[in-house]
PDB file of N, CA and C in Angstrom:
ATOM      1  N   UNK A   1     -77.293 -59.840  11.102  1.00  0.00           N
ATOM      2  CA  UNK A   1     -77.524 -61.114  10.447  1.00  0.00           C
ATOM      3  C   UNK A   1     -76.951 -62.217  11.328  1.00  0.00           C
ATOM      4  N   UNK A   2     -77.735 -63.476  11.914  1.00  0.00           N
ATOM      5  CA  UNK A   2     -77.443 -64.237  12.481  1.00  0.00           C
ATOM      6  C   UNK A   2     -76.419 -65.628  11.804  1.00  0.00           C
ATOM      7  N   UNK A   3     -75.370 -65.465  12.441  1.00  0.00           N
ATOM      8  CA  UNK A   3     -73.928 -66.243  12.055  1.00  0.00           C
ATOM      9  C   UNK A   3     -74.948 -67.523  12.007  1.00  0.00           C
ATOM     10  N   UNK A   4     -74.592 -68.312  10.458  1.00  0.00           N
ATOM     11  CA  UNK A   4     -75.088 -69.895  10.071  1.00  0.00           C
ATOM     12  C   UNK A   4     -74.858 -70.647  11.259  1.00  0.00           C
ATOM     13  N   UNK A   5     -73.166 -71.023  11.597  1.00  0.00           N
ATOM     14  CA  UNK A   5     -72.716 -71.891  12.138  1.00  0.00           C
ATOM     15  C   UNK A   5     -73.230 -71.184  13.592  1.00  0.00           C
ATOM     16  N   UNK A   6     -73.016 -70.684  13.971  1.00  0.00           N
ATOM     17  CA  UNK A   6     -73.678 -69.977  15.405  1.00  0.00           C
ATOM     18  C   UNK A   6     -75.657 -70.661  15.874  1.00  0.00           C
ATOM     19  N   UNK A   7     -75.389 -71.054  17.154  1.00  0.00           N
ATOM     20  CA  UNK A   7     -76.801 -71.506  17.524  1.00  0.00           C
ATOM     21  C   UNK A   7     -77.556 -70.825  18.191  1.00  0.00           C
ATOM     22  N   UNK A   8     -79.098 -70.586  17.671  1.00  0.00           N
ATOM     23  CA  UNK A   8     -79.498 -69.558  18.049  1.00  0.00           C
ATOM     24  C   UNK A   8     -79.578 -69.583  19.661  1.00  0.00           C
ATOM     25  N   UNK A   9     -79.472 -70.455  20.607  1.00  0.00           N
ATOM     26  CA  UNK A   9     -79.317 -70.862  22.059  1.00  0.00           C
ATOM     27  C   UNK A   9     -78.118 -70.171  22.570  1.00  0.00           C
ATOM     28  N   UNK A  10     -76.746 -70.084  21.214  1.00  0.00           N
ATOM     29  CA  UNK A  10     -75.890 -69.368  22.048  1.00  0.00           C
ATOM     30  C   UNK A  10     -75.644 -67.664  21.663  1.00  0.00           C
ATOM     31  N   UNK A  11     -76.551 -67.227  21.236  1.00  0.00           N
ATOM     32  CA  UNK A  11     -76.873 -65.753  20.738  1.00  0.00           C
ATOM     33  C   UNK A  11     -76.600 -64.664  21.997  1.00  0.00           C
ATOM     34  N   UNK A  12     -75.794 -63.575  21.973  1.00  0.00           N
ATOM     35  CA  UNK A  12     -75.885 -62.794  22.615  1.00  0.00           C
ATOM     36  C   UNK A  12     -77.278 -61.568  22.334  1.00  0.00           C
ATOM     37  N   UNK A  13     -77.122 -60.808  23.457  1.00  0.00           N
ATOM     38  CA  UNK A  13     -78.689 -59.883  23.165  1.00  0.00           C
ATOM     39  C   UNK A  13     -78.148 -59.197  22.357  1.00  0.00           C
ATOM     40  N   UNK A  14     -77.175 -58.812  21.888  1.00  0.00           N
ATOM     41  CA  UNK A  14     -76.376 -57.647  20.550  1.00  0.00           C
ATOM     42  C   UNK A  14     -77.099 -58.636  19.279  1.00  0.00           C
ATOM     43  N   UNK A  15     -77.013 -59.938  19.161  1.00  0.00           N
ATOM     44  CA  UNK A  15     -77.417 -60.872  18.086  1.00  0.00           C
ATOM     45  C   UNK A  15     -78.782 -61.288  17.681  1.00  0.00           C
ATOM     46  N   UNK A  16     -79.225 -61.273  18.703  1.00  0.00           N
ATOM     47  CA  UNK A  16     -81.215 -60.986  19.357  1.00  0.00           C
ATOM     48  C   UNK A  16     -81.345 -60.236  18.200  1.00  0.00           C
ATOM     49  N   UNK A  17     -80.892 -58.674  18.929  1.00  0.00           N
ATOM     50  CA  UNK A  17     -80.893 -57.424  18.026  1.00  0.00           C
ATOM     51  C   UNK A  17     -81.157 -57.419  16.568  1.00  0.00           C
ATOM     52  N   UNK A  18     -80.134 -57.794  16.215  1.00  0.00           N
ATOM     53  CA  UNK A  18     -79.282 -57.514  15.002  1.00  0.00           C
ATOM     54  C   UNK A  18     -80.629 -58.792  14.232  1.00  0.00           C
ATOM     55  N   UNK A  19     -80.904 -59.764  14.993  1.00  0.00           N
ATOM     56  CA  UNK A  19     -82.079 -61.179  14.393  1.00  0.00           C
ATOM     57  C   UNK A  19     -83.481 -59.923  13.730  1.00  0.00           C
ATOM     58  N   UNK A  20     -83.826 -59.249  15.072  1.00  0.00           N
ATOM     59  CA  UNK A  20     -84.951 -58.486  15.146  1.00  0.00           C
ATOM     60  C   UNK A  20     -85.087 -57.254  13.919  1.00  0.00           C
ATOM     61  N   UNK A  21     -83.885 -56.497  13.846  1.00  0.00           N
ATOM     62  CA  UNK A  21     -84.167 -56.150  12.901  1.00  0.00           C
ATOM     63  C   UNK A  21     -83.745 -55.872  11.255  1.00  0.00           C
ATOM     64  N   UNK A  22     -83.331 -57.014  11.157  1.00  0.00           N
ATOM     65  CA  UNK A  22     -83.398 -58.239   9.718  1.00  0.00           C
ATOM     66  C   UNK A  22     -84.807 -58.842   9.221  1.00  0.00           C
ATOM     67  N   UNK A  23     -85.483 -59.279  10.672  1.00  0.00           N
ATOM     68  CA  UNK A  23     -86.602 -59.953  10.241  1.00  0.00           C
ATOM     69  C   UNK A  23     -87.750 -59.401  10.754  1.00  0.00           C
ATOM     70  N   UNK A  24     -87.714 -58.059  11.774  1.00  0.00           N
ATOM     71  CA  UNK A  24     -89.004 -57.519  12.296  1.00  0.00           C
ATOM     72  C   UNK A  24     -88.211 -55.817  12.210  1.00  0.00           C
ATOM     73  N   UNK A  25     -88.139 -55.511  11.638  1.00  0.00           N
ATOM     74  CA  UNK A  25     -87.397 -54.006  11.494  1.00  0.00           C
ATOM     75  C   UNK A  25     -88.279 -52.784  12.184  1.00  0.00           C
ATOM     76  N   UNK A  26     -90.015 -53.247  11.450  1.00  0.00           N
ATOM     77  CA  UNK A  26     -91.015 -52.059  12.063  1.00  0.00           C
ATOM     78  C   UNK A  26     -91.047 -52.695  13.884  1.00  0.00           C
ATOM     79  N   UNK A  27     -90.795 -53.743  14.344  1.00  0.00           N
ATOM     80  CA  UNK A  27     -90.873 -53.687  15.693  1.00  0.00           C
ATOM     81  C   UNK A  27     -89.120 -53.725  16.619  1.00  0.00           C
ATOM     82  N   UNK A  28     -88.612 -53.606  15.615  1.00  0.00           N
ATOM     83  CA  UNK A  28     -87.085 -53.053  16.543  1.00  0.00           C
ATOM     84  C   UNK A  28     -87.278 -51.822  17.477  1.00  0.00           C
ATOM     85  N   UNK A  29     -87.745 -50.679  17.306  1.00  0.00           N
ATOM     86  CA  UNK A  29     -88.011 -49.069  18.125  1.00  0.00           C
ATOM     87  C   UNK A  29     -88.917 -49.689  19.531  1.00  0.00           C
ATOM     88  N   UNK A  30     -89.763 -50.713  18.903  1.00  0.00           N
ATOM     89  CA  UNK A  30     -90.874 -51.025  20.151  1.00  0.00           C
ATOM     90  C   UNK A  30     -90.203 -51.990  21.450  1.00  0.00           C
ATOM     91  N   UNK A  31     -89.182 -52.774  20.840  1.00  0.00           N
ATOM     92  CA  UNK A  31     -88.506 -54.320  21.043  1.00  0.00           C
ATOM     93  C   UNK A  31     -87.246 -54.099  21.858  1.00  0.00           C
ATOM     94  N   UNK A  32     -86.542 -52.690  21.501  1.00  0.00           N
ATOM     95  CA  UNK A  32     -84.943 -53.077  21.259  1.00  0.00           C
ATOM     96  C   UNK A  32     -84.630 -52.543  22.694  1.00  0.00           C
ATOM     97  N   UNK A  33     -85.600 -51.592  23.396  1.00  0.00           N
ATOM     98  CA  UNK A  33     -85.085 -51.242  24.895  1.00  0.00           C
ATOM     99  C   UNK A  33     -85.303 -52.448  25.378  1.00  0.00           C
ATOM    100  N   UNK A  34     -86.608 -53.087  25.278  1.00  0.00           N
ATOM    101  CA  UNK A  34     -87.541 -54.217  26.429  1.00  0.00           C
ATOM    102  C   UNK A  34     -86.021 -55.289  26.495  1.00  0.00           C
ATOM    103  N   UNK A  35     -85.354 -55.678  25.067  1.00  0.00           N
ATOM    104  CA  UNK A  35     -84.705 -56.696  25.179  1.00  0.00           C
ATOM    105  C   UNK A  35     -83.182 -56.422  25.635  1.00  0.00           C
ATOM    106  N   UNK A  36     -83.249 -55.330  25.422  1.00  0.00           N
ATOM    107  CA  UNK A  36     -82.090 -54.680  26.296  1.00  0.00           C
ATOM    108  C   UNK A  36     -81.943 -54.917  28.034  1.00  0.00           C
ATOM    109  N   UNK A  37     -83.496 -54.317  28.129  1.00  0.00           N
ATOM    110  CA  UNK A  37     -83.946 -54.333  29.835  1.00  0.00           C
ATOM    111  C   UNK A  37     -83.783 -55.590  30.382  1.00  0.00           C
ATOM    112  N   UNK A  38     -84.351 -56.552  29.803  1.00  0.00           N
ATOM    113  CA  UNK A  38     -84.616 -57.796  30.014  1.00  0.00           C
ATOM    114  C   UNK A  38     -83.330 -58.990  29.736  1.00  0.00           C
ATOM    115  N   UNK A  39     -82.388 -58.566  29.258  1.00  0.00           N
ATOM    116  CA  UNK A  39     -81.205 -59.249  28.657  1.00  0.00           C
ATOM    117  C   UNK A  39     -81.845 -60.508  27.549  1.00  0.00           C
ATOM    118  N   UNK A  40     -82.614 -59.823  26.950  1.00  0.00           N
ATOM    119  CA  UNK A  40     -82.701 -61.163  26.234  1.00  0.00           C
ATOM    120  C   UNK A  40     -81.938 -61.783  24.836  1.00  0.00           C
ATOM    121  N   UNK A  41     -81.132 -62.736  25.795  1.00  0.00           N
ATOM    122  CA  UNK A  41     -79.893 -63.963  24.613  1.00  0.00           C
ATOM    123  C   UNK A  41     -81.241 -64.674  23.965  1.00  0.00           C
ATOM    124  N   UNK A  42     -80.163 -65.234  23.062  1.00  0.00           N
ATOM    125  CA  UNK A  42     -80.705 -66.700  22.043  1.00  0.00           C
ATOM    126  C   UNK A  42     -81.545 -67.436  23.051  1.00  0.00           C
ATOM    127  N   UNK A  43     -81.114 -68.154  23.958  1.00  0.00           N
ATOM    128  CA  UNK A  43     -82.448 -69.048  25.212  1.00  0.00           C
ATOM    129  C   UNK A  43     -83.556 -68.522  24.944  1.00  0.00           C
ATOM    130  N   UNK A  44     -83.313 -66.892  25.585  1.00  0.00           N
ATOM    131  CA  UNK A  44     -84.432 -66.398  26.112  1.00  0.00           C
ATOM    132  C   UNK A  44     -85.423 -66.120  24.770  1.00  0.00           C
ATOM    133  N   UNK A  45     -84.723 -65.907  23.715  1.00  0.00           N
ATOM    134  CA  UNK A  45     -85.785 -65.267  22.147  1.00  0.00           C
ATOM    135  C   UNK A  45     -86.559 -66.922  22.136  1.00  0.00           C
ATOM    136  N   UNK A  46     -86.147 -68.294  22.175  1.00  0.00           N
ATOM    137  CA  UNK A  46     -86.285 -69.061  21.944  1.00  0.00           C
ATOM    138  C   UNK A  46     -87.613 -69.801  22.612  1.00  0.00           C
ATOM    139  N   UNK A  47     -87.711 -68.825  23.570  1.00  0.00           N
ATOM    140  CA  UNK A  47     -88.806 -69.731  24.697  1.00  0.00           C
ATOM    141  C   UNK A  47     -90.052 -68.081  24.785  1.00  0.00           C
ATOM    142  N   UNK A  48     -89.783 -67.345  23.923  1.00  0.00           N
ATOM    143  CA  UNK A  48     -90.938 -66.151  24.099  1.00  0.00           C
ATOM    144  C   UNK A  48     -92.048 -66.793  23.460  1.00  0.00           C
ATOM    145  N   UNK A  49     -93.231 -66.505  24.304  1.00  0.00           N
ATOM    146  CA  UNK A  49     -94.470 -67.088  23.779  1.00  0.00           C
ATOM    147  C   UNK A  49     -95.127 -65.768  23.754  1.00  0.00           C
ATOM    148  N   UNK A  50     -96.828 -65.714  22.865  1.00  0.00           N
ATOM    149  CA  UNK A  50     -97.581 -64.593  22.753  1.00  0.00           C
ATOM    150  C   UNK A  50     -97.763 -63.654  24.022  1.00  0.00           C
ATOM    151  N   UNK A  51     -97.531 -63.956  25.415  1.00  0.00           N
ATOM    152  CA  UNK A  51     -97.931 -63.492  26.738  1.00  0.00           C
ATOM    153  C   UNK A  51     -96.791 -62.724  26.467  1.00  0.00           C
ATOM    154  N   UNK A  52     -96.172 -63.124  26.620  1.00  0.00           N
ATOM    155  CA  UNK A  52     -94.155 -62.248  26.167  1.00  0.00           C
ATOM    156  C   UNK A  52     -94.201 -61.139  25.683  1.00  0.00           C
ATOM    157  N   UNK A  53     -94.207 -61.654  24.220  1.00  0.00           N
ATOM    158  CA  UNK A  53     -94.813 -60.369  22.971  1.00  0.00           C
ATOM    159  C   UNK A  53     -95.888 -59.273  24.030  1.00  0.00           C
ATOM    160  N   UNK A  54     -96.751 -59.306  24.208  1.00  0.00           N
ATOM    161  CA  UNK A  54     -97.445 -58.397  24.783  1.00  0.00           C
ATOM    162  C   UNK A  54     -96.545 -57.749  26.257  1.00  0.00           C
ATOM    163  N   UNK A  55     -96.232 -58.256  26.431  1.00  0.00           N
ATOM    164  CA  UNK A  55     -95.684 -57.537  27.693  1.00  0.00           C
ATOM    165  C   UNK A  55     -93.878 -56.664  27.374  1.00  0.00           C
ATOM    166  N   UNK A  56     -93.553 -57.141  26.113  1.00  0.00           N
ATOM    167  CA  UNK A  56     -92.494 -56.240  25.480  1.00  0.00           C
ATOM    168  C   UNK A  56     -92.764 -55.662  24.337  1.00  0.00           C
ATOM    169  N   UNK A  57     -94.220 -55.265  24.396  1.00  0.00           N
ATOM    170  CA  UNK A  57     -95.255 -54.493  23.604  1.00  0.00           C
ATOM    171  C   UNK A  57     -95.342 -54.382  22.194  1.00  0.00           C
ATOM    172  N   UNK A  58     -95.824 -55.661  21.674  1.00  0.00           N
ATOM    173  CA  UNK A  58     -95.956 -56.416  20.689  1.00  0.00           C
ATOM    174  C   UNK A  58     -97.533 -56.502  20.910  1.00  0.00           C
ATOM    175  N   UNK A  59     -98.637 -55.137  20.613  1.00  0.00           N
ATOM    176  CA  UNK A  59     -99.493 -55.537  20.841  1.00  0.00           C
ATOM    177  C   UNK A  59    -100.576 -55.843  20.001  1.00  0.00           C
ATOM    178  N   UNK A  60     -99.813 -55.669  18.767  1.00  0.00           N
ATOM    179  CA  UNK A  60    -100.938 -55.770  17.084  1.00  0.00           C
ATOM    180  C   UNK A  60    -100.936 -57.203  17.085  1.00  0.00           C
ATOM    181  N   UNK A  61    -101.768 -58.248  16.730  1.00  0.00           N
ATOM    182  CA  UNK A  61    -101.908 -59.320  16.754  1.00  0.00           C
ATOM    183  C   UNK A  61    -101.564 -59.698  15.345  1.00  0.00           C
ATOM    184  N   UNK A  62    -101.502 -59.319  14.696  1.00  0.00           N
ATOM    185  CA  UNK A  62    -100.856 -59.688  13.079  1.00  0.00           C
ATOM    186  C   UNK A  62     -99.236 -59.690  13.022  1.00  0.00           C
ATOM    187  N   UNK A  63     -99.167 -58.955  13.930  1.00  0.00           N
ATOM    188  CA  UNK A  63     -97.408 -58.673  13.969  1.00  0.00           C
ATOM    189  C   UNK A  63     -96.725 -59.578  15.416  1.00  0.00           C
ATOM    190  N   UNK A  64     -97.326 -59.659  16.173  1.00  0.00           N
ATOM    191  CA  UNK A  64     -97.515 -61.291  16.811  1.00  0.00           C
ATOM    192  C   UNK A  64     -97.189 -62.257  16.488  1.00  0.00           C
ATOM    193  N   UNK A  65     -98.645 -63.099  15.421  1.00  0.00           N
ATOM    194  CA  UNK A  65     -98.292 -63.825  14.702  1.00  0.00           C
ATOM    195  C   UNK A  65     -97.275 -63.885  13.886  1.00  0.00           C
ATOM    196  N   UNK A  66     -96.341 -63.142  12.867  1.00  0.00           N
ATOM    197  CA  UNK A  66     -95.501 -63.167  12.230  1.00  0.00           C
ATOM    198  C   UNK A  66     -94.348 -63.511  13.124  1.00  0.00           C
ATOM    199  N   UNK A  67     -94.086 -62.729  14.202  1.00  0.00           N
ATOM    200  CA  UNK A  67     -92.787 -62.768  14.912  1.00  0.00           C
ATOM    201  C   UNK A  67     -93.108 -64.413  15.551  1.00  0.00           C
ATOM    202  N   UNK A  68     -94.323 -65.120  16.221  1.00  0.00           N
ATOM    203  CA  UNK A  68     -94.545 -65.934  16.840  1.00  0.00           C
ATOM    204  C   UNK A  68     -94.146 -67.257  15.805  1.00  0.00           C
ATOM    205  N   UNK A  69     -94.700 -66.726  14.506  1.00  0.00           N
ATOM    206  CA  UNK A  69     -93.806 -67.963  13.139  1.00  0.00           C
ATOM    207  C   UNK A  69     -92.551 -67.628  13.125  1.00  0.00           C
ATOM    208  N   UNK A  70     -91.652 -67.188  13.011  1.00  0.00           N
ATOM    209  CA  UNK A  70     -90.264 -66.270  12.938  1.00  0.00           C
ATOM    210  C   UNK A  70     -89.974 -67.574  13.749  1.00  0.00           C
ATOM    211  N   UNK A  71     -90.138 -67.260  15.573  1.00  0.00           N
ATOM    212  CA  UNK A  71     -89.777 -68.023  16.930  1.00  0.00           C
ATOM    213  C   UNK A  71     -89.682 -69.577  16.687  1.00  0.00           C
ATOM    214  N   UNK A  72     -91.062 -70.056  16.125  1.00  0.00           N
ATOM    215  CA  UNK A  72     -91.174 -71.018  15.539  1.00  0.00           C
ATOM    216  C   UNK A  72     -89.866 -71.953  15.113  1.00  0.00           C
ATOM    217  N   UNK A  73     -89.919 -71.260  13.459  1.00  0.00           N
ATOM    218  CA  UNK A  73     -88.687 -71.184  12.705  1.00  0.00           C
ATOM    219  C   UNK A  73     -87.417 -71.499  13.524  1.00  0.00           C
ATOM    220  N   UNK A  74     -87.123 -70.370  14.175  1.00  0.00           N
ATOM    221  CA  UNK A  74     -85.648 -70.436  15.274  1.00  0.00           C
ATOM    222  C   UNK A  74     -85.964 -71.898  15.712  1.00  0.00           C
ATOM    223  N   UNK A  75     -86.960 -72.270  16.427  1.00  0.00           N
ATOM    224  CA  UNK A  75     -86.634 -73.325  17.638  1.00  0.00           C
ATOM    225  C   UNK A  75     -86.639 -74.883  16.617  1.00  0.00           C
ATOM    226  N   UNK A  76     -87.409 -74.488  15.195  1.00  0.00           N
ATOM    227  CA  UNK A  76     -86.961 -75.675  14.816  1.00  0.00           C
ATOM    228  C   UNK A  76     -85.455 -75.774  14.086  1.00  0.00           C
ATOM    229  N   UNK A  77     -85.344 -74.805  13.382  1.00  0.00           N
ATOM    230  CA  UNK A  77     -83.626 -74.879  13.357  1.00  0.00           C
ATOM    231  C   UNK A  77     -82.923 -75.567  14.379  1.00  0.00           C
ATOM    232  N   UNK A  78     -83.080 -75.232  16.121  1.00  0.00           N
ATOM    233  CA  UNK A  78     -82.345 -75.238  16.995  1.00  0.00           C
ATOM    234  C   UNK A  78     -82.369 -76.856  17.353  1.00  0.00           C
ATOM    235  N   UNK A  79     -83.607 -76.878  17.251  1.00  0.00           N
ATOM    236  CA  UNK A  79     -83.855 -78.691  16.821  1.00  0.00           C
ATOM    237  C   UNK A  79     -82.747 -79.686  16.198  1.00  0.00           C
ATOM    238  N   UNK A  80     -83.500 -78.895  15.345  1.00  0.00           N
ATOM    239  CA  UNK A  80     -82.771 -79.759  13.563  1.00  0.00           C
ATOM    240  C   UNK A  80     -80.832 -79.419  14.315  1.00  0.00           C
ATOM    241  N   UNK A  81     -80.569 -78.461  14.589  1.00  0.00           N
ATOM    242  CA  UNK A  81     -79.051 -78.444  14.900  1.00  0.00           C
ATOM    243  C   UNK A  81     -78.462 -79.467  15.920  1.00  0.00           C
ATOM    244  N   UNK A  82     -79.456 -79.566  16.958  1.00  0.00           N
ATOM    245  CA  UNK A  82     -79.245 -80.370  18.420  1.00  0.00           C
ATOM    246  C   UNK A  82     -79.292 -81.991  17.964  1.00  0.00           C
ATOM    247  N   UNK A  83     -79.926 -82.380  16.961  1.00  0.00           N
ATOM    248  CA  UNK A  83     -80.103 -83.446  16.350  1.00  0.00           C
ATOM    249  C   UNK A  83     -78.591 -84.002  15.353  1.00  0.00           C
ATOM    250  N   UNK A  84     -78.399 -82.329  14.829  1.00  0.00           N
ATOM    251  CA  UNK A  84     -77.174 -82.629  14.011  1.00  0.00           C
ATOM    252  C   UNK A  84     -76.086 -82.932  15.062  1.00  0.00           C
ATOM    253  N   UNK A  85     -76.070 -82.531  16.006  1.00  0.00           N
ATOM    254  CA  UNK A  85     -75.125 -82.830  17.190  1.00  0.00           C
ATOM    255  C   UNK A  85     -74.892 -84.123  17.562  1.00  0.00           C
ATOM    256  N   UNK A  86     -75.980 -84.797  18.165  1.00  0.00           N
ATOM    257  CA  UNK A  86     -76.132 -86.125  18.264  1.00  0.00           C
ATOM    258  C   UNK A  86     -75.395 -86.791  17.723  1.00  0.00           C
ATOM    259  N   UNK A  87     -76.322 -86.592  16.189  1.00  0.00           N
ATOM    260  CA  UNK A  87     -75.942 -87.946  14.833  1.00  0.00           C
ATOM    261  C   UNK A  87     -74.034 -87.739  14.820  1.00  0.00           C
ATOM    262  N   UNK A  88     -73.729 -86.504  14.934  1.00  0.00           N
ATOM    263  CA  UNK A  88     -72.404 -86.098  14.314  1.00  0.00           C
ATOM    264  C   UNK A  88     -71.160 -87.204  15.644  1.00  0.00           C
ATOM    265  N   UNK A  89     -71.789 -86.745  17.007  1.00  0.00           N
ATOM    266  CA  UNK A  89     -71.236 -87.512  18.273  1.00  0.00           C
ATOM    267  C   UNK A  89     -71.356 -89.062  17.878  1.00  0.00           C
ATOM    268  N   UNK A  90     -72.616 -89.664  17.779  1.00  0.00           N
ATOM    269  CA  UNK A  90     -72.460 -91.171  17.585  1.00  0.00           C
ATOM    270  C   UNK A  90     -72.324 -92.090  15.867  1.00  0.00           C
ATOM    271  N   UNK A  91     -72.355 -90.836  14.948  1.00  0.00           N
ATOM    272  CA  UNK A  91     -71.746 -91.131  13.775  1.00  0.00           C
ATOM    273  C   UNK A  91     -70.683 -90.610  13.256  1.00  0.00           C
ATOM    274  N   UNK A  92     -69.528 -90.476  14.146  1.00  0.00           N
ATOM    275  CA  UNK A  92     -68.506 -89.562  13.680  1.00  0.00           C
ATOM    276  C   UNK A  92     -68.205 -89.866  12.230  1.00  0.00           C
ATOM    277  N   UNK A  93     -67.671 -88.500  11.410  1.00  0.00           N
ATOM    278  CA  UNK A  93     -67.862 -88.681  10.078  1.00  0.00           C
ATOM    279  C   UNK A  93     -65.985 -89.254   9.814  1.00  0.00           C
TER     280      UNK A  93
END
């Protein structure tokens, strides 16, 4: 389960993991060497596009899409957080 206060940018690949199978469980067995192999942190989950998925063999296109909304999700959180950063720096509370 991915720590609230924790940003998904600063995620270790143990946290990747642990994201993947919470929210994609049937593709953890397919996922969990590639992201192992590949070291993939919080950055890297953050910037996977459909070409990605297929090449760390994600190759059902329904299960794609789901994980590709999932990614989505993450990067607007990561948004919405980087924003909270800002406001918090030039509106100190």
């Amino acid at each position: 389960m991915e720590p609230a206060s924790k940003r998904v940018s600063s995620w270790s690949v143990r946290e990747v993991l642990e994201w993947l199978q919470e929210h994609h469980p049937g593709q953890v067995g397919v996922l969990q060497k590639e992201v192992m192999k590949h070291a993939i942190s919080g950055r890297a989950l953050l910037r996977l596009r459909e070409h990605h998925l297929l090449q760390l063999g994600v190759d059902v296109e329904e299960q794609q899409q789901e994980m590709l909304q999932d990614l989505l999700l993450l990067r607007v959180q990561e948004e919405v957080d980087e924003l909270n950063d800002i406001c918090s720096e030039c509106f100190p509370a």
